[in-house]
N, C-alpha and C. Protein backbone atom coordinates (compact mmCIF):
# COMPACT_ATOMS: atom_id res chain seq x y z
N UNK A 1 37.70 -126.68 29.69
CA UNK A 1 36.59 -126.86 28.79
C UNK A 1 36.65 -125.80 27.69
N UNK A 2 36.60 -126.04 26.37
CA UNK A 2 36.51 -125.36 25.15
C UNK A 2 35.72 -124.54 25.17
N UNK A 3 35.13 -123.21 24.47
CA UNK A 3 33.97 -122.99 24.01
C UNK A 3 34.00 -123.35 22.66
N UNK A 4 32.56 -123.26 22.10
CA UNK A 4 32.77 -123.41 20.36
C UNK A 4 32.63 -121.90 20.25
N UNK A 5 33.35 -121.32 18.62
CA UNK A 5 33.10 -120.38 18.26
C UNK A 5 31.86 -119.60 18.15
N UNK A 6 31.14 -120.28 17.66
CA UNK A 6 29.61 -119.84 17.42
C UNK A 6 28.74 -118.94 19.21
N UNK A 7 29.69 -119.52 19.90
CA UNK A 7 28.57 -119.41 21.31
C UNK A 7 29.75 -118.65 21.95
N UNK A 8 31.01 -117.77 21.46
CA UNK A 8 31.51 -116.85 22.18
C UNK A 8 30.86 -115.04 21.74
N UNK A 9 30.75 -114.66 22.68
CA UNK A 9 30.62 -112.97 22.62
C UNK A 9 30.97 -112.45 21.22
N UNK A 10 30.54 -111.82 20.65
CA UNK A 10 31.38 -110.61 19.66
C UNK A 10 31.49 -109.26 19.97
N UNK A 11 32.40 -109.01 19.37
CA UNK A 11 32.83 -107.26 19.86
C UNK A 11 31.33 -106.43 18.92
N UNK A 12 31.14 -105.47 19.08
CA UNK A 12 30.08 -104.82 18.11
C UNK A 12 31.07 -104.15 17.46
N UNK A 13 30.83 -103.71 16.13
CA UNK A 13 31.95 -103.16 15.28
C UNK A 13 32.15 -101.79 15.63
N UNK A 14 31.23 -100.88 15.88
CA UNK A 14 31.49 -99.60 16.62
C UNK A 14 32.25 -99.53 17.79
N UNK A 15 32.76 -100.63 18.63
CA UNK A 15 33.86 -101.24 19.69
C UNK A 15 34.95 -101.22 19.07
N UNK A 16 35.23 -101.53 18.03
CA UNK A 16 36.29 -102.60 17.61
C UNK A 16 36.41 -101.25 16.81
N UNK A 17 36.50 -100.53 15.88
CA UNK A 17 36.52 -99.72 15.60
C UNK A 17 37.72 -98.48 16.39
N UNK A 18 36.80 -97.86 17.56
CA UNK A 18 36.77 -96.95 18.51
C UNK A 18 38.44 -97.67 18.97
N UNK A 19 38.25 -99.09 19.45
CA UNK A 19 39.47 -100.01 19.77
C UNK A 19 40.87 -99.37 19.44
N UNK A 20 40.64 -99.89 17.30
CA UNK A 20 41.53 -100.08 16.94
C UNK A 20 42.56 -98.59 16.51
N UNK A 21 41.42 -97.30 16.56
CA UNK A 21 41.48 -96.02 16.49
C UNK A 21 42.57 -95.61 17.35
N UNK A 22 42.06 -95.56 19.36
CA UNK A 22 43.26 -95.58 20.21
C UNK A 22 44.23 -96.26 19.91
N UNK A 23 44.28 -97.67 19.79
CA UNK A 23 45.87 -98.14 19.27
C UNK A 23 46.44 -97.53 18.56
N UNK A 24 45.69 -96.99 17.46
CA UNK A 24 47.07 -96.34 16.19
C UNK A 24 47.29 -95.14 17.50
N UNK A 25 46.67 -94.16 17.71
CA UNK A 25 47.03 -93.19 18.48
C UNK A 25 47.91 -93.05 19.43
N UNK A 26 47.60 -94.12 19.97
CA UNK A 26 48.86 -94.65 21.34
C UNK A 26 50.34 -94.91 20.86
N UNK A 27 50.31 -95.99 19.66
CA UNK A 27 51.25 -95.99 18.91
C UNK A 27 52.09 -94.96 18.56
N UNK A 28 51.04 -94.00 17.70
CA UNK A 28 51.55 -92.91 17.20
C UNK A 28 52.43 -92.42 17.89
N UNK A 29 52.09 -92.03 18.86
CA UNK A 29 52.20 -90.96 20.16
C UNK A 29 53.91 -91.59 20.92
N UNK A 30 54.01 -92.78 21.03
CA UNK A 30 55.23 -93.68 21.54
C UNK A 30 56.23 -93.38 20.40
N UNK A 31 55.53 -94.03 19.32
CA UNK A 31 57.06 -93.48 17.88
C UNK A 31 57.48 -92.39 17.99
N UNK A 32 56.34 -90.97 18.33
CA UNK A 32 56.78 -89.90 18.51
C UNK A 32 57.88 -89.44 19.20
N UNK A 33 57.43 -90.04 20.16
CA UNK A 33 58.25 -89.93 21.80
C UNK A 33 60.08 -90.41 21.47
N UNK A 34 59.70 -91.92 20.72
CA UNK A 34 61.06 -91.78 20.70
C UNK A 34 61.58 -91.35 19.45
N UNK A 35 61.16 -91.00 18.46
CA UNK A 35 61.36 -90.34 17.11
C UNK A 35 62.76 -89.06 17.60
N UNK A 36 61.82 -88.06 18.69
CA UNK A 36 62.36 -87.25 19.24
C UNK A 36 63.71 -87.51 20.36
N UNK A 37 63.90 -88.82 20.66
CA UNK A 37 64.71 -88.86 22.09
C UNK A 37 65.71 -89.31 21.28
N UNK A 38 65.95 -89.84 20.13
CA UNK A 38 66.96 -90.74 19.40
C UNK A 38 67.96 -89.92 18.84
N UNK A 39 67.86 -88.54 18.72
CA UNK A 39 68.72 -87.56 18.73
C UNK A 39 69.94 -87.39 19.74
N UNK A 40 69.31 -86.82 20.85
CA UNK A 40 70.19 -86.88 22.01
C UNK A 40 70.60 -88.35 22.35
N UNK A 41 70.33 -89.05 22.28
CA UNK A 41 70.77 -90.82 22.82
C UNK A 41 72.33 -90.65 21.94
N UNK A 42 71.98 -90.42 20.31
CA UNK A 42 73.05 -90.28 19.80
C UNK A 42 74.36 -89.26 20.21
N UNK A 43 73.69 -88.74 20.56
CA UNK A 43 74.58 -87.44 20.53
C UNK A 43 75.57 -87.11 22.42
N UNK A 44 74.63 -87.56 23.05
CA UNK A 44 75.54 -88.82 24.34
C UNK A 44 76.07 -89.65 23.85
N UNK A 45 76.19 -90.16 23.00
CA UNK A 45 77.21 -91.75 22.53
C UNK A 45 78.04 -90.87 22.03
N UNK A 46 78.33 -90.11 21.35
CA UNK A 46 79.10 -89.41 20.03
C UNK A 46 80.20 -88.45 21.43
N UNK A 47 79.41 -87.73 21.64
CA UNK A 47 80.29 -86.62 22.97
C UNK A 47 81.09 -87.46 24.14
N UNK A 48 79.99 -87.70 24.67
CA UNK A 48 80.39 -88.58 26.21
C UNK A 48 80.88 -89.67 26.20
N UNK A 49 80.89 -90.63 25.07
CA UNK A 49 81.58 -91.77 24.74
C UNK A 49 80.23 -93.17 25.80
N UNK A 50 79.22 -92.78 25.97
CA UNK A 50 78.62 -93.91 26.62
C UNK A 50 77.77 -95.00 25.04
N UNK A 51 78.71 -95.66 25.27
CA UNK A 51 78.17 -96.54 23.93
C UNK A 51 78.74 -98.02 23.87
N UNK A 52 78.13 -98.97 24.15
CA UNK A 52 76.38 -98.92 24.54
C UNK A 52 76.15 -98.34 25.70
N UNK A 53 74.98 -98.35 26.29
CA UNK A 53 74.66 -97.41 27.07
C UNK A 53 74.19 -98.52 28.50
N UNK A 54 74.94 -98.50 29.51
CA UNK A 54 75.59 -99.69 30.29
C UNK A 54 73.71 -99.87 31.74
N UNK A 55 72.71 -99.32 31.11
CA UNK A 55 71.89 -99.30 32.19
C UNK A 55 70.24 -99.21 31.55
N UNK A 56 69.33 -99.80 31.77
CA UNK A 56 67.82 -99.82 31.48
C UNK A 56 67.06 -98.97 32.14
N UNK A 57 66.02 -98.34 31.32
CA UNK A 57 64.74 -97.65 31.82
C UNK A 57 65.44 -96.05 32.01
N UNK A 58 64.31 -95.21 31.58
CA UNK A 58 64.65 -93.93 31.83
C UNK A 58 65.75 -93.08 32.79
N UNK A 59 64.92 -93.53 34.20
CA UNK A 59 65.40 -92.78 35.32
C UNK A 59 67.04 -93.26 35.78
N UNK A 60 67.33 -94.53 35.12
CA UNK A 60 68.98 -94.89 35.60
C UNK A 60 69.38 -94.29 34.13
N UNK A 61 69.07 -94.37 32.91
CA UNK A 61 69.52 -93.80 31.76
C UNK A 61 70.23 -92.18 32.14
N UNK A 62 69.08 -91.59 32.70
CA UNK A 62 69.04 -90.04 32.93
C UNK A 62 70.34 -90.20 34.31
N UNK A 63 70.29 -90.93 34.80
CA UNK A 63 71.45 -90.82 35.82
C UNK A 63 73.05 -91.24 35.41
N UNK A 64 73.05 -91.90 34.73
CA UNK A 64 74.02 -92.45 33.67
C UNK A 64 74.16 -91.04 32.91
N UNK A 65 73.39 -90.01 32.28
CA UNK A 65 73.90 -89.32 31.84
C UNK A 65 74.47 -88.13 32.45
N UNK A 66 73.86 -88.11 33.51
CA UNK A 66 74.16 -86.87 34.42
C UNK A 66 75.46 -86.85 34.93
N UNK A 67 75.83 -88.36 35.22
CA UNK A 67 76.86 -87.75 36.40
C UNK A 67 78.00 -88.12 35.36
N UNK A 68 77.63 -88.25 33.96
CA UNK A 68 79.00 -88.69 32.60
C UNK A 68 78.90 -86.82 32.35
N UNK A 69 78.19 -86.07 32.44
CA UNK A 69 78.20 -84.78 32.24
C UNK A 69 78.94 -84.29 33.32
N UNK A 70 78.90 -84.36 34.42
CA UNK A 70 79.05 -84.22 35.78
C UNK A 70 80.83 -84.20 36.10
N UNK A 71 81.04 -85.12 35.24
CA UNK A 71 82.18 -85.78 35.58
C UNK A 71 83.16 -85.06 33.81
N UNK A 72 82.49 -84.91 33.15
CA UNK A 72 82.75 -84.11 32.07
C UNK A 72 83.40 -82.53 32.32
């Protein structure tokens, strides 16, 4: 069953606001994150020769690099 527009909830604009505030922030904060990590990513590809980089998500990334150091 549909609703019509007229007869759904609205956000109050001091919500929506406050909302859209954390998003940029959260955002921000993630670009940051990897702004900073895209250095070293490179710089493992360039040294260690891992390129592309054969594994997903942090914690196998960080293990992928360790034992290419390891073994270095």
């Amino acid at each position: 069953m549909l609703l019509a527009l007229s007869s759904a909830p609205s956000t109050p604009p001091e919500r929506a606001e406050l909302w859209l505030f954390y998003e940029f922030e959260l955002r921000q904060a993630i670009s940051f994150c990897r702004m900073k990590s895209e250095p070293v990513n490179g710089q493992l590809k360039d040294v260690f020769g891992i390129d592309p980089l054969p594994v997903r998500g942090l914690a196998k990334a960080a293990s992928v690099a360790l034992l290419t150091v390891l073994q270095w």
